[in-house]
PDB file of N, CA and C in Angstrom:
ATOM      1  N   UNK A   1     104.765  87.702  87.523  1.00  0.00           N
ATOM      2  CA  UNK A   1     104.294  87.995  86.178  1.00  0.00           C
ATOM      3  C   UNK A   1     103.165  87.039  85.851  1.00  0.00           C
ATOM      4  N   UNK A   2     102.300  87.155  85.230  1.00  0.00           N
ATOM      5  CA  UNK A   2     101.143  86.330  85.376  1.00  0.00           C
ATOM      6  C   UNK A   2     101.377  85.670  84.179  1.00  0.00           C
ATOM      7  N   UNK A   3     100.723  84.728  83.678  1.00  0.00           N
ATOM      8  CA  UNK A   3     100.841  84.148  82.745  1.00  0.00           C
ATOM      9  C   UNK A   3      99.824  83.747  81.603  1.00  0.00           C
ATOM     10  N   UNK A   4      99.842  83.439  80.480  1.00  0.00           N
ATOM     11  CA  UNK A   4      98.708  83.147  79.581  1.00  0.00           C
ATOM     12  C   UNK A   4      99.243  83.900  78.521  1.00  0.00           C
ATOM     13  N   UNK A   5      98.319  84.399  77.235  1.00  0.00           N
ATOM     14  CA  UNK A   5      98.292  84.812  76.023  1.00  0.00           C
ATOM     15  C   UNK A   5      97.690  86.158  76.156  1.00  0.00           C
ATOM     16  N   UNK A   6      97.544  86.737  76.813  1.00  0.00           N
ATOM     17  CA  UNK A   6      96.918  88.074  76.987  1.00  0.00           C
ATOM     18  C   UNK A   6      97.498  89.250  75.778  1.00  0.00           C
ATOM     19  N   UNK A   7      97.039  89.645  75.320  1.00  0.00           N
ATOM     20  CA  UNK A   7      97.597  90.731  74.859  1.00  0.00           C
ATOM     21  C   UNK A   7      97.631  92.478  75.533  1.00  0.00           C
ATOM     22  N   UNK A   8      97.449  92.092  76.778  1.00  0.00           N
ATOM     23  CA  UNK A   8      97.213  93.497  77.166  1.00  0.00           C
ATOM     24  C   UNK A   8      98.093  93.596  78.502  1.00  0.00           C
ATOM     25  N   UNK A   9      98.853  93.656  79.199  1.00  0.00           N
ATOM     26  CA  UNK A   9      99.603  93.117  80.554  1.00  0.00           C
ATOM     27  C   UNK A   9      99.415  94.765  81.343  1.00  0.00           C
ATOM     28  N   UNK A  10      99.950  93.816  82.774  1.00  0.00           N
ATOM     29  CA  UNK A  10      99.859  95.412  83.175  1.00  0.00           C
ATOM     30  C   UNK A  10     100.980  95.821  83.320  1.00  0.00           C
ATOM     31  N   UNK A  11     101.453  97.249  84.425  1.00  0.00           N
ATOM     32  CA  UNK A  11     102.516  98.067  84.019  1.00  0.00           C
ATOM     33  C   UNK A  11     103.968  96.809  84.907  1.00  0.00           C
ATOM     34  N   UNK A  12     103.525  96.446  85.481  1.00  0.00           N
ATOM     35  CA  UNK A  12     104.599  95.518  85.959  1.00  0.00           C
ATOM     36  C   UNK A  12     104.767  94.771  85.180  1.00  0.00           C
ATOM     37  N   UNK A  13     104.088  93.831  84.676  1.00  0.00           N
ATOM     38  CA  UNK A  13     104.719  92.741  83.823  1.00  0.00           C
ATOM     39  C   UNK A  13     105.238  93.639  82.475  1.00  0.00           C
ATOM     40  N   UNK A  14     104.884  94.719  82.074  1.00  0.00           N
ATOM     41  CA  UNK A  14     105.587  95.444  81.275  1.00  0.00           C
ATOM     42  C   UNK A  14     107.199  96.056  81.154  1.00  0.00           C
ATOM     43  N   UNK A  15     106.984  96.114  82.755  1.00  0.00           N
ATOM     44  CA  UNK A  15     108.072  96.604  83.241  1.00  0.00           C
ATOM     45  C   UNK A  15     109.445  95.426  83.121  1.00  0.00           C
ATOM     46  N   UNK A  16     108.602  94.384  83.556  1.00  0.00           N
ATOM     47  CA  UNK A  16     109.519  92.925  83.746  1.00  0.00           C
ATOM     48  C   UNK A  16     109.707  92.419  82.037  1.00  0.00           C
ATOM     49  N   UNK A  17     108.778  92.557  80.966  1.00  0.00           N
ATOM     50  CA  UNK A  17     109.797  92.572  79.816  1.00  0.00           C
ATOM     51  C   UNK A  17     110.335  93.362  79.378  1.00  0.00           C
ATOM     52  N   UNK A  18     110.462  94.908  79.764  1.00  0.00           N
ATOM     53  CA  UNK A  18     111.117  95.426  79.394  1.00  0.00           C
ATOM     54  C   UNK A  18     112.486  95.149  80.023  1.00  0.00           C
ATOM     55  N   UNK A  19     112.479  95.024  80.901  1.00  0.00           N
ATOM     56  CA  UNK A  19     114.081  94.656  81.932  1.00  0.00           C
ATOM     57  C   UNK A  19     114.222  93.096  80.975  1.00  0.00           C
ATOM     58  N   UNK A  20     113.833  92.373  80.389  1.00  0.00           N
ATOM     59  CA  UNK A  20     113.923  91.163  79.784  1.00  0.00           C
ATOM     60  C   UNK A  20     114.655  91.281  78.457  1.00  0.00           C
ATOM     61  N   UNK A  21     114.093  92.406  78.183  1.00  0.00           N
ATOM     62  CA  UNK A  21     113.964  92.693  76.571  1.00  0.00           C
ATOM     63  C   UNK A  21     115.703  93.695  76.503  1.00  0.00           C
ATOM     64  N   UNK A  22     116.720  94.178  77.634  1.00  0.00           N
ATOM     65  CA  UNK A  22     117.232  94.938  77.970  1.00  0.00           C
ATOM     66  C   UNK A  22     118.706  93.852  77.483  1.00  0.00           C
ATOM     67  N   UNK A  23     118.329  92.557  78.166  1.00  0.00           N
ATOM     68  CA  UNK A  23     119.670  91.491  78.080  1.00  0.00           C
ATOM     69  C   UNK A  23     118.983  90.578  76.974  1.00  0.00           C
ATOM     70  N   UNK A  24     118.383  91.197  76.043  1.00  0.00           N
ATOM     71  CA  UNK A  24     117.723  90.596  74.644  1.00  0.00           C
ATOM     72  C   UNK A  24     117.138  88.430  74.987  1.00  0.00           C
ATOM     73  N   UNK A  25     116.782  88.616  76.433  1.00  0.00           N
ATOM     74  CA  UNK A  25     115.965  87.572  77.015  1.00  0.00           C
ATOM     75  C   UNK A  25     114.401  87.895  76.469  1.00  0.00           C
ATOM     76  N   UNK A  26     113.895  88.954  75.663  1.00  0.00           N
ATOM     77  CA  UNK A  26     112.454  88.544  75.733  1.00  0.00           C
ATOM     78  C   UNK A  26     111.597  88.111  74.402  1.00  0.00           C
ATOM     79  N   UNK A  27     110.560  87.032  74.672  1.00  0.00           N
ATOM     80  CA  UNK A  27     110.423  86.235  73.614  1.00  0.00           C
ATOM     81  C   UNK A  27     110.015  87.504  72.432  1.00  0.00           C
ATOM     82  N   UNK A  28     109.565  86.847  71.372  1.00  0.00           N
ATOM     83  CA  UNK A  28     109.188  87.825  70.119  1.00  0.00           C
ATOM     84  C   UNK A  28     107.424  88.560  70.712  1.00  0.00           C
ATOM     85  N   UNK A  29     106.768  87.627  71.482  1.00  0.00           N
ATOM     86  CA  UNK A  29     105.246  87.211  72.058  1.00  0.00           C
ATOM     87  C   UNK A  29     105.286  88.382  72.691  1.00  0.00           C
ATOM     88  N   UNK A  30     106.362  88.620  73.597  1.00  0.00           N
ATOM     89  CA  UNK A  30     106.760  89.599  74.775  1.00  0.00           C
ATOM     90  C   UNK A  30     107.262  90.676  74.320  1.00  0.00           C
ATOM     91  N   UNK A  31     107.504  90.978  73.312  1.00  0.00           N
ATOM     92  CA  UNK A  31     108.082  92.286  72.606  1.00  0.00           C
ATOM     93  C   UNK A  31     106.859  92.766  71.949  1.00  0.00           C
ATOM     94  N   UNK A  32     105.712  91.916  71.797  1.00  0.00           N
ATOM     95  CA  UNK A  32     104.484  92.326  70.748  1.00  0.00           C
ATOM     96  C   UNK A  32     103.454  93.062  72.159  1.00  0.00           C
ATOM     97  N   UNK A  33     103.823  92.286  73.523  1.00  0.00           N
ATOM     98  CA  UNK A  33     102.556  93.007  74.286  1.00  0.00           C
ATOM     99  C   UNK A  33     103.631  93.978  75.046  1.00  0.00           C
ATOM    100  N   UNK A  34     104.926  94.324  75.182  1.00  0.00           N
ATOM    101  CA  UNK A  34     105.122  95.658  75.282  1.00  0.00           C
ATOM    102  C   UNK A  34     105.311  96.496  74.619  1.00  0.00           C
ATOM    103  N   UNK A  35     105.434  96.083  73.262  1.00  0.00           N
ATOM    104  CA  UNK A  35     104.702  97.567  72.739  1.00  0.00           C
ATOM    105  C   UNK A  35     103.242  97.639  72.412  1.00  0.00           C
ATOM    106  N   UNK A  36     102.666  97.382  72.492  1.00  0.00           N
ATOM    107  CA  UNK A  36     101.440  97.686  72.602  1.00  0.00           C
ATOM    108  C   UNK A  36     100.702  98.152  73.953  1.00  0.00           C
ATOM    109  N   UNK A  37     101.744  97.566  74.740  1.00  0.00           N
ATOM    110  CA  UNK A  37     101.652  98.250  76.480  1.00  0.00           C
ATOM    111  C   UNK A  37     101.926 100.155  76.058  1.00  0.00           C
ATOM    112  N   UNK A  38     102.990  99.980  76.043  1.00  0.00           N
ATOM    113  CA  UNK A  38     103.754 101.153  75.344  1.00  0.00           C
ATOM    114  C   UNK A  38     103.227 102.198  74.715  1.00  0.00           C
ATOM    115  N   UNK A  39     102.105 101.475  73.638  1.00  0.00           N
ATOM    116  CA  UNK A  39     101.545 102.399  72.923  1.00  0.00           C
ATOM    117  C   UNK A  39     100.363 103.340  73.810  1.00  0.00           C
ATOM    118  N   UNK A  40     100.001 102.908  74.845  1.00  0.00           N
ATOM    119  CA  UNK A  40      99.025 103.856  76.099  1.00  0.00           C
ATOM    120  C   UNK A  40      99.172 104.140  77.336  1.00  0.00           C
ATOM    121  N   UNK A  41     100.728 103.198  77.987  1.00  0.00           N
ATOM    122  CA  UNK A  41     100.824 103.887  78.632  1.00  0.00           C
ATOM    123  C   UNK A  41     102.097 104.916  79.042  1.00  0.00           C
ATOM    124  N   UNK A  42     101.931 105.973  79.607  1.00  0.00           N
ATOM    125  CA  UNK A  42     103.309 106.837  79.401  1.00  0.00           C
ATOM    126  C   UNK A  42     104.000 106.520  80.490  1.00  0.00           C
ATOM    127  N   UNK A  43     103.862 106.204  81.744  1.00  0.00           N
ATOM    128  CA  UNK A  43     104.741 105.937  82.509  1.00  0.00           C
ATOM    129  C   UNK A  43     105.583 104.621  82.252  1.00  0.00           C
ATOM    130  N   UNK A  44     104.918 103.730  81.184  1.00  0.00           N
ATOM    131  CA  UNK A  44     106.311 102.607  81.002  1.00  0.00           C
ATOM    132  C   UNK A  44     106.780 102.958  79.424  1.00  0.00           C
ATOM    133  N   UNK A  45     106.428 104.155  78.982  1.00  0.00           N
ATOM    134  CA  UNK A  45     107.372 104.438  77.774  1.00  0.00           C
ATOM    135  C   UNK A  45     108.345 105.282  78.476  1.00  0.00           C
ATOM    136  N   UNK A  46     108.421 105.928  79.664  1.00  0.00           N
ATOM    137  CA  UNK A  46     109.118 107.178  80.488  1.00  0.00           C
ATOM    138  C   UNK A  46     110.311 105.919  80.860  1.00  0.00           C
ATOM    139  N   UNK A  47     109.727 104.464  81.468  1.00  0.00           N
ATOM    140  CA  UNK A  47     110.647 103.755  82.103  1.00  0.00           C
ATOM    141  C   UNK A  47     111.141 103.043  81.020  1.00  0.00           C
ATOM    142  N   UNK A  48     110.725 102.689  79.685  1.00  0.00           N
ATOM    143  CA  UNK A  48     111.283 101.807  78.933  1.00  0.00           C
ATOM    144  C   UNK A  48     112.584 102.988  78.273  1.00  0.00           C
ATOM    145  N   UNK A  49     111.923 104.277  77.823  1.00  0.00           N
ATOM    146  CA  UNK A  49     113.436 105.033  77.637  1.00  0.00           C
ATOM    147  C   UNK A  49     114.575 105.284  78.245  1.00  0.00           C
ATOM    148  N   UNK A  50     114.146 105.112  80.136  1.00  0.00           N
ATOM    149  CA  UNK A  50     115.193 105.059  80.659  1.00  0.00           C
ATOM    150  C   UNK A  50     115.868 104.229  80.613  1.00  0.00           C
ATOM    151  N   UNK A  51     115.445 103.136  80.787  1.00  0.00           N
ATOM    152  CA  UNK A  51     116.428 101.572  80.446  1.00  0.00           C
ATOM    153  C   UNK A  51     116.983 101.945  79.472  1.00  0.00           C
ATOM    154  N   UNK A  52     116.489 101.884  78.504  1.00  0.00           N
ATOM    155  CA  UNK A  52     117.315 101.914  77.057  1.00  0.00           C
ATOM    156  C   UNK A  52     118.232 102.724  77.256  1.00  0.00           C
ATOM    157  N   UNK A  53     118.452 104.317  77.691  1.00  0.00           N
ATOM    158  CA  UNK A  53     119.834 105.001  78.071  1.00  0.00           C
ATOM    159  C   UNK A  53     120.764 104.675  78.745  1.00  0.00           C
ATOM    160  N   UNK A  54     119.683 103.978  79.771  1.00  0.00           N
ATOM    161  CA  UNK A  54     120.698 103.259  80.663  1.00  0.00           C
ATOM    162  C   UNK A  54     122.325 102.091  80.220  1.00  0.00           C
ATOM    163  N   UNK A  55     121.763 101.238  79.635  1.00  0.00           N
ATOM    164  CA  UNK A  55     121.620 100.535  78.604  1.00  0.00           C
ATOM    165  C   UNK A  55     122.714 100.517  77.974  1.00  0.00           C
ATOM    166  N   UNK A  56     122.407 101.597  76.782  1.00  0.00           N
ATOM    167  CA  UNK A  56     123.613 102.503  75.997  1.00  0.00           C
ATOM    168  C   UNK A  56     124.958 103.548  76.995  1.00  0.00           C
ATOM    169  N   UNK A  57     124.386 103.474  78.145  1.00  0.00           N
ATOM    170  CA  UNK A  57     125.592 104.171  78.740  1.00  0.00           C
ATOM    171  C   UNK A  57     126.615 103.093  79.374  1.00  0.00           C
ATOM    172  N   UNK A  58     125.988 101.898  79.578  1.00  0.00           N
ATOM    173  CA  UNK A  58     127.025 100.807  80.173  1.00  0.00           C
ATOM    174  C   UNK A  58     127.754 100.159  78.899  1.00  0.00           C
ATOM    175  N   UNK A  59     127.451 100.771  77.663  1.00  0.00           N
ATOM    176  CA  UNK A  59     127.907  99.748  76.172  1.00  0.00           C
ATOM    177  C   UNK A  59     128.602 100.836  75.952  1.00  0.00           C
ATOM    178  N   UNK A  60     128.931 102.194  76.192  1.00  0.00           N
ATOM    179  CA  UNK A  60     129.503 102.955  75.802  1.00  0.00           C
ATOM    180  C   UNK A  60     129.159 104.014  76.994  1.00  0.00           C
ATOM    181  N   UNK A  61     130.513 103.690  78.129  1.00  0.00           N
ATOM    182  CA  UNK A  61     130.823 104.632  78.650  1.00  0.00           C
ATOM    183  C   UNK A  61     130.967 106.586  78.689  1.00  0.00           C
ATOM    184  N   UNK A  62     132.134 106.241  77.777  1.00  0.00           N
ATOM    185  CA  UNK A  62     132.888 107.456  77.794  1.00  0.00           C
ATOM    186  C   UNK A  62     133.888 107.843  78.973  1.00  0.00           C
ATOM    187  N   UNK A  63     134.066 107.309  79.431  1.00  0.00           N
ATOM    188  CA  UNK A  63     135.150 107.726  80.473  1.00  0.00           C
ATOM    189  C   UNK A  63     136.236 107.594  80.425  1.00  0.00           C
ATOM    190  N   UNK A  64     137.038 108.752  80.539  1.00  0.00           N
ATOM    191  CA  UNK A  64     138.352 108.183  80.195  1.00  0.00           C
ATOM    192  C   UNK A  64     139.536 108.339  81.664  1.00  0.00           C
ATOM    193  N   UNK A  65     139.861 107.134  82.017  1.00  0.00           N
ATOM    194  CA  UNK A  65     140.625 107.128  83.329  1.00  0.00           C
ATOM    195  C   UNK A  65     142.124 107.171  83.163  1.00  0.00           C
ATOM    196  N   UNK A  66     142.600 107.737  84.126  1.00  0.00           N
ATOM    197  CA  UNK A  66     144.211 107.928  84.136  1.00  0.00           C
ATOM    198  C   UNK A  66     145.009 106.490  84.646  1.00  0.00           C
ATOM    199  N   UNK A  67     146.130 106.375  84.083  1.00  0.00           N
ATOM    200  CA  UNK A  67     146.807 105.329  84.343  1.00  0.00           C
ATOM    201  C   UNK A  67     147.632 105.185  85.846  1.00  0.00           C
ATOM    202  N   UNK A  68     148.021 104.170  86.036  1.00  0.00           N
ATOM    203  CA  UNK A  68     148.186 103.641  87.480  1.00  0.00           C
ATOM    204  C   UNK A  68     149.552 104.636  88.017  1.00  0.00           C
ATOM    205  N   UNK A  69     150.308 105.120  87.198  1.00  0.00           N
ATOM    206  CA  UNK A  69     151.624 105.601  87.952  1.00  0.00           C
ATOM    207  C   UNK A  69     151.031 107.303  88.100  1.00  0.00           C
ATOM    208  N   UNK A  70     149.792 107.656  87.207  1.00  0.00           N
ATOM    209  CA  UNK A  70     149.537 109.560  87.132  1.00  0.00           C
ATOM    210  C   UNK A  70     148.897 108.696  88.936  1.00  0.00           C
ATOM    211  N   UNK A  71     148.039 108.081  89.043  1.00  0.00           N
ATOM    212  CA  UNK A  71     147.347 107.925  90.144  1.00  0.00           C
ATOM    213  C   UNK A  71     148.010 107.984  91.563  1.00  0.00           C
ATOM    214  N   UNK A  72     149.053 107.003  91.325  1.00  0.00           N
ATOM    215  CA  UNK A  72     150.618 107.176  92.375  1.00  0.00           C
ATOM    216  C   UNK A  72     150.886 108.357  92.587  1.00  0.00           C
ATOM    217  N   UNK A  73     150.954 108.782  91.497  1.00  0.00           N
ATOM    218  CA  UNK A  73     151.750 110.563  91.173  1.00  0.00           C
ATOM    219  C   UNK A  73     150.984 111.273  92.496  1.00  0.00           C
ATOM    220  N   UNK A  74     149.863 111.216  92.013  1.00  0.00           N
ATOM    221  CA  UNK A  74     148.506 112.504  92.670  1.00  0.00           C
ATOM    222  C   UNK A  74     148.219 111.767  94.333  1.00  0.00           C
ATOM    223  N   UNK A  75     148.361 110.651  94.613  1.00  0.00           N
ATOM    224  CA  UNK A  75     148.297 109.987  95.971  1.00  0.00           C
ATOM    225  C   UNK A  75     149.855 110.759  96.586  1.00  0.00           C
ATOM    226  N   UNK A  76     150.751 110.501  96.473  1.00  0.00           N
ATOM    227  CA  UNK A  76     152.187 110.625  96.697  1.00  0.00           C
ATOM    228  C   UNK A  76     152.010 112.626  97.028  1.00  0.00           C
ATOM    229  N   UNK A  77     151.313 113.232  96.238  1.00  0.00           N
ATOM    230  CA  UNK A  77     151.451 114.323  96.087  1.00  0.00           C
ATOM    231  C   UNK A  77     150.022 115.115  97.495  1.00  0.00           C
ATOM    232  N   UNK A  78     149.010 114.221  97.436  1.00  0.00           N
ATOM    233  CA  UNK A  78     148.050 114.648  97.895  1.00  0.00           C
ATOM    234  C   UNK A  78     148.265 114.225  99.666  1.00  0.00           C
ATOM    235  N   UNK A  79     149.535 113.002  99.759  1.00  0.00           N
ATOM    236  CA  UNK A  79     150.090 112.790 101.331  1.00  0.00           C
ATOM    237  C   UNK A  79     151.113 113.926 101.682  1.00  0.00           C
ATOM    238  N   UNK A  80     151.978 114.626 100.627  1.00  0.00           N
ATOM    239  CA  UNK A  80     152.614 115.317 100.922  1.00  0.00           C
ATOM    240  C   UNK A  80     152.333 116.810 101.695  1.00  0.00           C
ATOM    241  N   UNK A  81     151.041 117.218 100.802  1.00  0.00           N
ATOM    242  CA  UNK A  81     150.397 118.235 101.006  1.00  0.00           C
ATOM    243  C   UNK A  81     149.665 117.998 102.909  1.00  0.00           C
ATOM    244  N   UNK A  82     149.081 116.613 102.971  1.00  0.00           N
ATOM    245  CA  UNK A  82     148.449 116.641 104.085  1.00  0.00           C
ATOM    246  C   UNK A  82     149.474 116.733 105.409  1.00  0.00           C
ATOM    247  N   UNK A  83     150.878 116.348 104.932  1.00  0.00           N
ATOM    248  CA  UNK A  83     151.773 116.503 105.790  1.00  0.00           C
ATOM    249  C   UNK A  83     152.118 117.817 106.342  1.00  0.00           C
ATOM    250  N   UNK A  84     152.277 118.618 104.848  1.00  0.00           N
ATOM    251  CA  UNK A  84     152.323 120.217 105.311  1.00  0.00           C
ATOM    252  C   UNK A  84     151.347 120.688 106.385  1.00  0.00           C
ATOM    253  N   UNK A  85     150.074 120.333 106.321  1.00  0.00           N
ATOM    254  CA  UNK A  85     149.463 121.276 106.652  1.00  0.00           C
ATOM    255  C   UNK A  85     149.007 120.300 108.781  1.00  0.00           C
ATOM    256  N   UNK A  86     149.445 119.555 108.830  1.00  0.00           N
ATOM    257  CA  UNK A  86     149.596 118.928 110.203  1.00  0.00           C
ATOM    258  C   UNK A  86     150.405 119.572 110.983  1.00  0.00           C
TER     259      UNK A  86
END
C-alpha cells in the first residue's frame, strides 16, 4: 500500500481499506479516500458490496443445525441402510 496523503489511491490500496474498513481497522483519512475511490470506480464499488454481504452473512448466518443425538439418529440409520444393500 503506498503511503502519503494522497487523496486519490489506486484500486488495490482501495481494495486493502476496504478489507480494513470490514474489521472497522480503517482510519477516518482511509474511509475519506475510499469513498471517493468508490465514487469512479465500479469495479471496487462491485468489490466493496461484496465484502459488505459478505460481512453481514458471517454476523448473521441463518442456519439452523440439528442437534447431536437427530445427527446420531441419521448416522446410525444411514450405516444401517449401507449394510442392507452390501
Amino acid at each position: 500500500m503506498s503511503t502519503g496523503n494522497k487523496i486519490f489511491v489506486s484500486c488495490e490500496d482501495a481494495n486493502h481499506i476496504c478489507d480494513k474498513n470490514q474489521y472497522k481497522e480503517a482510519s477516518l483519512w482511509e474511509k475519506i479516500k475510499l469513498n471517493i475511490h468508490l465514487i469512479y470506480c465500479k469495479a471496487c464499488r462491485k468489490y466493496s458490496s461484496k465484502n459488505t454481504k459478505l460481512t453481514k452473512l458471517f454476523k448473521d448466518p441463518k442456519v439452523i443445525s440439528i442437534n447431536q443425538s437427530a445427527k446420531d439418529s441419521m448416522k446410525e440409520q444411514l450405516k444401517k441402510k449401507m449394510s442392507e444393500m452390501e
